[in-house]
Protein backbone atom coordinates (compact mmCIF):
# COMPACT_ATOMS: atom_id res chain seq x y z
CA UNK A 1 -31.80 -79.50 61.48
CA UNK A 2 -33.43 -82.53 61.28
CA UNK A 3 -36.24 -80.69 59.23
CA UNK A 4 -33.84 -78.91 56.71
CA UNK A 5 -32.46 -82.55 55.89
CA UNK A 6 -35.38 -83.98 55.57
CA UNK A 7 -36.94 -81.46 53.06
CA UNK A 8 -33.54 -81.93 50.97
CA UNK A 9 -34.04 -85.22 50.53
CA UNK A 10 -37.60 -84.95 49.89
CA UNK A 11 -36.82 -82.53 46.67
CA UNK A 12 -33.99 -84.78 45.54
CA UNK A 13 -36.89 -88.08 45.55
CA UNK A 14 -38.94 -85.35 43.62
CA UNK A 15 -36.13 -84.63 41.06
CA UNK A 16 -35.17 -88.08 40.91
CA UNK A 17 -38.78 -89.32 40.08
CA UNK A 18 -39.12 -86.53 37.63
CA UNK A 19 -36.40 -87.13 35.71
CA UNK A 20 -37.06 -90.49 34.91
CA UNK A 21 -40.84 -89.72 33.66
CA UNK A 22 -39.84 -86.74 32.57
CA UNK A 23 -36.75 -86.22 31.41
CA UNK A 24 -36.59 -83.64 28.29
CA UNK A 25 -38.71 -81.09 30.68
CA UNK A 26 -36.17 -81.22 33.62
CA UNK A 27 -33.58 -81.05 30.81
CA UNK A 28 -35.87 -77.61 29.80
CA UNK A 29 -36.38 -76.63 33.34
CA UNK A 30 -32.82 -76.68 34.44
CA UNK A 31 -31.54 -74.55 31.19
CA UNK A 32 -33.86 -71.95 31.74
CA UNK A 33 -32.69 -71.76 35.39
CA UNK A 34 -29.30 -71.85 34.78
CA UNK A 35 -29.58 -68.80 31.92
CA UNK A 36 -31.65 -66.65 34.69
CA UNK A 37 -28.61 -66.61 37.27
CA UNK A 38 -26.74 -65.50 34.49
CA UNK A 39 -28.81 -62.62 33.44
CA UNK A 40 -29.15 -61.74 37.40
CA UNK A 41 -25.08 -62.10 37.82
CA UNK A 42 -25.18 -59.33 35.30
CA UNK A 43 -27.20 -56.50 36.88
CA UNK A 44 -24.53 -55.16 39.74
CA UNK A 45 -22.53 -54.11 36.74
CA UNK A 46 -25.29 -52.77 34.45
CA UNK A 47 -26.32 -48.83 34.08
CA UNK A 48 -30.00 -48.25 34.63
CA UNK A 49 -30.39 -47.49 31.11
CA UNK A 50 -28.49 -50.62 29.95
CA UNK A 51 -30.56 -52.50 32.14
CA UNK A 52 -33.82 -51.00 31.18
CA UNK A 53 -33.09 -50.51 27.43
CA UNK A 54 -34.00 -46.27 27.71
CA UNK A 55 -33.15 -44.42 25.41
CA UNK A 56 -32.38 -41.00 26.02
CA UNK A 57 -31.63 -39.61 22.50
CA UNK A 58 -34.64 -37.91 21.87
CA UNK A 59 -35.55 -36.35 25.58
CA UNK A 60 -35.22 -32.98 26.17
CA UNK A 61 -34.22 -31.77 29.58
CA UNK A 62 -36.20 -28.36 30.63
CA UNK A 63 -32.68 -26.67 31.59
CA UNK A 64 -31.79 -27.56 27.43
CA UNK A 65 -34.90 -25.78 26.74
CA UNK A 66 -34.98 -22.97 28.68
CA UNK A 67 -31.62 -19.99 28.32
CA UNK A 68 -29.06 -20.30 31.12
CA UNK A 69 -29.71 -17.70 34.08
CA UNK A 70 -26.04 -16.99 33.83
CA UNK A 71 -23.62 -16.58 30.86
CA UNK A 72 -19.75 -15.99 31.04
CA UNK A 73 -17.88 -14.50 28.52
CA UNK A 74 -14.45 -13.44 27.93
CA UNK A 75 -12.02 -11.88 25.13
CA UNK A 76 -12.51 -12.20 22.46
CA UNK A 77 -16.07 -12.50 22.92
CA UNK A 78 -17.21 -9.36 25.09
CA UNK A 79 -17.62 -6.39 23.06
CA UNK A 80 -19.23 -8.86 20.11
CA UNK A 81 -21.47 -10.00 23.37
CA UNK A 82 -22.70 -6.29 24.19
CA UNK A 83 -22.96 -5.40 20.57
CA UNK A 84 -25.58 -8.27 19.88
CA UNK A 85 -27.77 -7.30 23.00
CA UNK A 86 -27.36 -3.75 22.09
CA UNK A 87 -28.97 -4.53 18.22
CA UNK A 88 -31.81 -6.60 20.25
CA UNK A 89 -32.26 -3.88 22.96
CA UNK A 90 -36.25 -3.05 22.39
CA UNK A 91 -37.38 -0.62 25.25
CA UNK A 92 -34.06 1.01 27.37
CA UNK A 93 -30.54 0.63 28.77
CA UNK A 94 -29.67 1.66 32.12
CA UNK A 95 -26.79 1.04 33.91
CA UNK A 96 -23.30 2.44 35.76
CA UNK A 97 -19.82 2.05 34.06
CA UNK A 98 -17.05 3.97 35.35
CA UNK A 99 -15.35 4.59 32.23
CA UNK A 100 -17.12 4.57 28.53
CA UNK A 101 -14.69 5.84 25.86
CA UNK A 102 -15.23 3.14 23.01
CA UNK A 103 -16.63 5.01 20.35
CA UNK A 104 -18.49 1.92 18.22
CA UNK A 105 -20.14 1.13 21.27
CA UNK A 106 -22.29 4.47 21.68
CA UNK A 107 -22.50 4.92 17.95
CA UNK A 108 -24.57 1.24 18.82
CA UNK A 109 -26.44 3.34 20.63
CA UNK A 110 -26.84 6.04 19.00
CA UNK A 111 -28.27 4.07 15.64
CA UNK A 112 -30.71 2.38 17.84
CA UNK A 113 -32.77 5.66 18.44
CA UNK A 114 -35.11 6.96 18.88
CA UNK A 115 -36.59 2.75 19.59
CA UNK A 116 -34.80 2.89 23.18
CA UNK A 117 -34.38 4.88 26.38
CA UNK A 118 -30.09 4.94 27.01
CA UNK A 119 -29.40 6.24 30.94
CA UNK A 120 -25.60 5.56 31.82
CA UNK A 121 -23.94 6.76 34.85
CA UNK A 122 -19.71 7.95 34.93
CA UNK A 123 -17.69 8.32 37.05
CA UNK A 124 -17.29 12.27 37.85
CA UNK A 125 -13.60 12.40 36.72
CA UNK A 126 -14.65 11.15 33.24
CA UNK A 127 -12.67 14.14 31.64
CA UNK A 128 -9.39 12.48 32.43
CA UNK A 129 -10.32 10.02 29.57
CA UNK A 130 -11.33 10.36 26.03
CA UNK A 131 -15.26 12.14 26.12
CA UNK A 132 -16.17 11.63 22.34
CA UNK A 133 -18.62 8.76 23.03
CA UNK A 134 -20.30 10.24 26.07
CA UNK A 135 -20.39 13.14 23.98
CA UNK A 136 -22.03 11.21 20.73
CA UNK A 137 -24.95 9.95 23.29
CA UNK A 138 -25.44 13.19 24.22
CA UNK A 139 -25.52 15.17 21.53
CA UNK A 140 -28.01 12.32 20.10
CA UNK A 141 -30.69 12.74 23.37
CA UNK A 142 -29.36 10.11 25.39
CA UNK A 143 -28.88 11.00 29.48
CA UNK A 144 -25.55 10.78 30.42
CA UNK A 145 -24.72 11.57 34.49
CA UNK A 146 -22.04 11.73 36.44
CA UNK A 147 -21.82 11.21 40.42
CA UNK A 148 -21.52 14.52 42.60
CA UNK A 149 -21.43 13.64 46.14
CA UNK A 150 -20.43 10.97 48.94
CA UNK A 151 -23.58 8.73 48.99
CA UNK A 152 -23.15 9.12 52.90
CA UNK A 153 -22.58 12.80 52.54
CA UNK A 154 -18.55 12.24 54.62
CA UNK A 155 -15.66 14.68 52.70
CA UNK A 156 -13.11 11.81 51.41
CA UNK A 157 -10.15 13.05 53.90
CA UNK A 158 -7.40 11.52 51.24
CA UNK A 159 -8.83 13.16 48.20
CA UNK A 160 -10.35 16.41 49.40
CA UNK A 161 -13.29 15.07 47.08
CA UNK A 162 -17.05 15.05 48.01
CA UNK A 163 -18.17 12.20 45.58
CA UNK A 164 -16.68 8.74 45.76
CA UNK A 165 -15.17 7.07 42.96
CA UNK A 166 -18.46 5.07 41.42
CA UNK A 167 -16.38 1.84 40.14
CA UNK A 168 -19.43 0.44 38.39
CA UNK A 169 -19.55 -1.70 35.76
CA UNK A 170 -23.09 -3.03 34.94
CA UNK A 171 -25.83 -2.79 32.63
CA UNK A 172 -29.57 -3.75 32.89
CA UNK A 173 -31.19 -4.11 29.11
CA UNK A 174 -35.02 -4.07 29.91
CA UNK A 175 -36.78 -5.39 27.26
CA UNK A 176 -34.91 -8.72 25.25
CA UNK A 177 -36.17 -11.80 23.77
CA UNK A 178 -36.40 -13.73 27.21
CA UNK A 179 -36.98 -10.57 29.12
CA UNK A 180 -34.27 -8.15 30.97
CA UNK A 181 -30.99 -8.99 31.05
CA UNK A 182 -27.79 -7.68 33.33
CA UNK A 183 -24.17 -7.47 31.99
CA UNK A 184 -21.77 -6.94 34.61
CA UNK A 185 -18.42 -8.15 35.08
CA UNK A 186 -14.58 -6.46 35.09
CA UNK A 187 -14.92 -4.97 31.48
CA UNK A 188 -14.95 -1.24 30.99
CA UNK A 189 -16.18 0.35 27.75
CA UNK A 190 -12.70 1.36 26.92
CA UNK A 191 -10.51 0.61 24.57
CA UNK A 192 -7.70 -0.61 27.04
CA UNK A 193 -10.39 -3.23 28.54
CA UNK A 194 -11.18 -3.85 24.89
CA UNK A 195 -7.55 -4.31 23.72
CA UNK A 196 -4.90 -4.69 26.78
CA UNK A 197 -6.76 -6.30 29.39
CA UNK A 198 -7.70 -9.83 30.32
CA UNK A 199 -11.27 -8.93 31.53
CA UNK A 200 -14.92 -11.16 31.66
CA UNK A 201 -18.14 -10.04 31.64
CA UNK A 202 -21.06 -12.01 33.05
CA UNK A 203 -25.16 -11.83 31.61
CA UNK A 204 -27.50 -12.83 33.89
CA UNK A 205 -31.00 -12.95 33.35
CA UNK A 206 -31.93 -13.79 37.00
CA UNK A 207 -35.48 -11.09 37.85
CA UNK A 208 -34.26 -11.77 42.00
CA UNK A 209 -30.56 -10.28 40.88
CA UNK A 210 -31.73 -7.56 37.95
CA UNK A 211 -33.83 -6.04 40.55
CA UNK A 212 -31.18 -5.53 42.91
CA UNK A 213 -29.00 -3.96 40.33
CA UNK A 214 -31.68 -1.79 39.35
CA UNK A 215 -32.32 -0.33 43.28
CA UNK A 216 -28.46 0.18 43.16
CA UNK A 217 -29.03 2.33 40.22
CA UNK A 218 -31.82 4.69 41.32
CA UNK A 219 -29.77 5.07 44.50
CA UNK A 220 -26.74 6.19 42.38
CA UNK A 221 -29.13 8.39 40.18
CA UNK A 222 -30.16 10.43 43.10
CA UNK A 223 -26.49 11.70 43.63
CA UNK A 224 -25.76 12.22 40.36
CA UNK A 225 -25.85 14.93 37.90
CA UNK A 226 -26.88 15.26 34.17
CA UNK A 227 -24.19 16.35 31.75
CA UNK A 228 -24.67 18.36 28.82
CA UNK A 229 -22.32 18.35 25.81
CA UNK A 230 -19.95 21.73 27.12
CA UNK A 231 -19.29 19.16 29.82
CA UNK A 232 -17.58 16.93 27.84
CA UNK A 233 -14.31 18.11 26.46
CA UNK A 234 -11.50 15.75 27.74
CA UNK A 235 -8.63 17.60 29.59
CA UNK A 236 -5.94 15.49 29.10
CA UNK A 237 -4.00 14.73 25.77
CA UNK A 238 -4.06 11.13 24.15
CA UNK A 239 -1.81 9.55 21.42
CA UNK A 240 -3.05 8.51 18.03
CA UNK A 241 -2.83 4.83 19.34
CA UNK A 242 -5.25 5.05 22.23
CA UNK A 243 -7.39 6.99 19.82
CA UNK A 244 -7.50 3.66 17.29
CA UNK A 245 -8.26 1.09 20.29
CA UNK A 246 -11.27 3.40 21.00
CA UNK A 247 -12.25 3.63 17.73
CA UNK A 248 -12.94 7.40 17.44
CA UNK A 249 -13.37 8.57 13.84
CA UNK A 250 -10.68 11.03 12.16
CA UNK A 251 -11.99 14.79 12.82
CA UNK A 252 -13.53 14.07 15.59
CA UNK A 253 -12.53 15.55 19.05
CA UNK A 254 -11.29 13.50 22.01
């Protein structure tokens, strides 16, 4: 105690003595102290950037540069989505969909031949729905499939059936810009999903989730079997309505 007293007074002979020989530089001294606390009372309340003058206007982030691994779209975006990828498709197009009725979609397709490889799996009771896009693909060399039997060869007790019901909806497009990309989501290829429904689809471009899809796929292709244009004639009858939300062309057959 006596120490800390003593080396107070000791600065305050100091200032004393050296503001009477030197006045103006005290004066100097003490103004340049007093506008550092100021600055420092300052920081708590300062932003890094504000307080280290960056400017971030012209840095790119490597996530800005790079597409996003996952995309979500919804109406009225989806069909507009599939369309684009379809016109960029470069190598093939493989994929499951339980229903595909919309006739501008395989016509896509169809007018991108013979540039890409198209391999779709159906469900096998595709004949309760319109056939005259399956049929399109086929008739223009593109394999079309259905599923015949239970992947874990069990008779469906409710149905009588021997085949599940492949619910699929997904789409691998091997050879884009940035590589292969998956479309999957709740959206059929049908004109209700097109025109009634509230659906999404999702694009991913993840290789770790594409290749899983793709093993799902060649499982579901050994079950399946390849249909050939006799196969497709729809049994069921369909208004002139559900004809325009699929988009099927006067003259043609359902």
């Amino acid at each position: 105690m006596k120490n800390y007293i003593f080396i107070n007074s000791l600065m305050i002979f100091v200032c004393i003595g050296l503001k009477a020989t030197h006045n103006d530089e005290v004066d100097r001294l003490a103004e340049q102290l007093s506008k550092t606390q100021l600055e420092w009372s300052t920081v708590g309340t300062q932003t890094d950037d504000e307080l280290f003058k960056i400017d971030k206007s012209n840095i790119k982030t490597q996530t800005e540069k790079m597409p996003s691994p996952v995309s979500a779209f919804f109406h009225p975006d989806i069909k507009s989505t599939i369309l684009q990828l379809i016109n960029n498709e470069r190598k093939g197009i493989h994929g499951a969909l339980y229903r595909f009725t919309l006739y501008d979609l395989a016509d896509s397709l169809v007018k991108k031949s013979p540039a890409i490889n198209v391999n779709l799996i159906v469900n096998h009771d595709y004949q309760k729905d319109f056939c005259s896009a399956l049929r399109l693909l086929v008739e223009n060399n593109k394999t079309i499939a259905c599923n015949t039997q239970r992947l874990q060869g069990t008779l469906n007790r409710k149905t009588g059936e021997l085949c599940e019901t492949m619910h699929h909806k997904f789409v691998i497009f091997h050879k884009q810009k940035g590589g292969k990309v998956l479309v999957t989501g709740s959206f059929n290829w049908t004109g209700i999903a097109d025109c009634n429904n509230s659906e999404n689809i999702t694009v991913i471009t993840d290789k770790k989730t594409i290749k899983r899809f793709q093993k799902e796929f060649d499982t579901l292709q050994k079950y399946t079997k390849i249909l050939k244009k006799n196969d497709l004639k729809c049994q069921v009858s369909k208004s002139e309505y559900a004809r325009q939300m699929n988009g099927i062309p006067n003259g043609v057959n359902n």
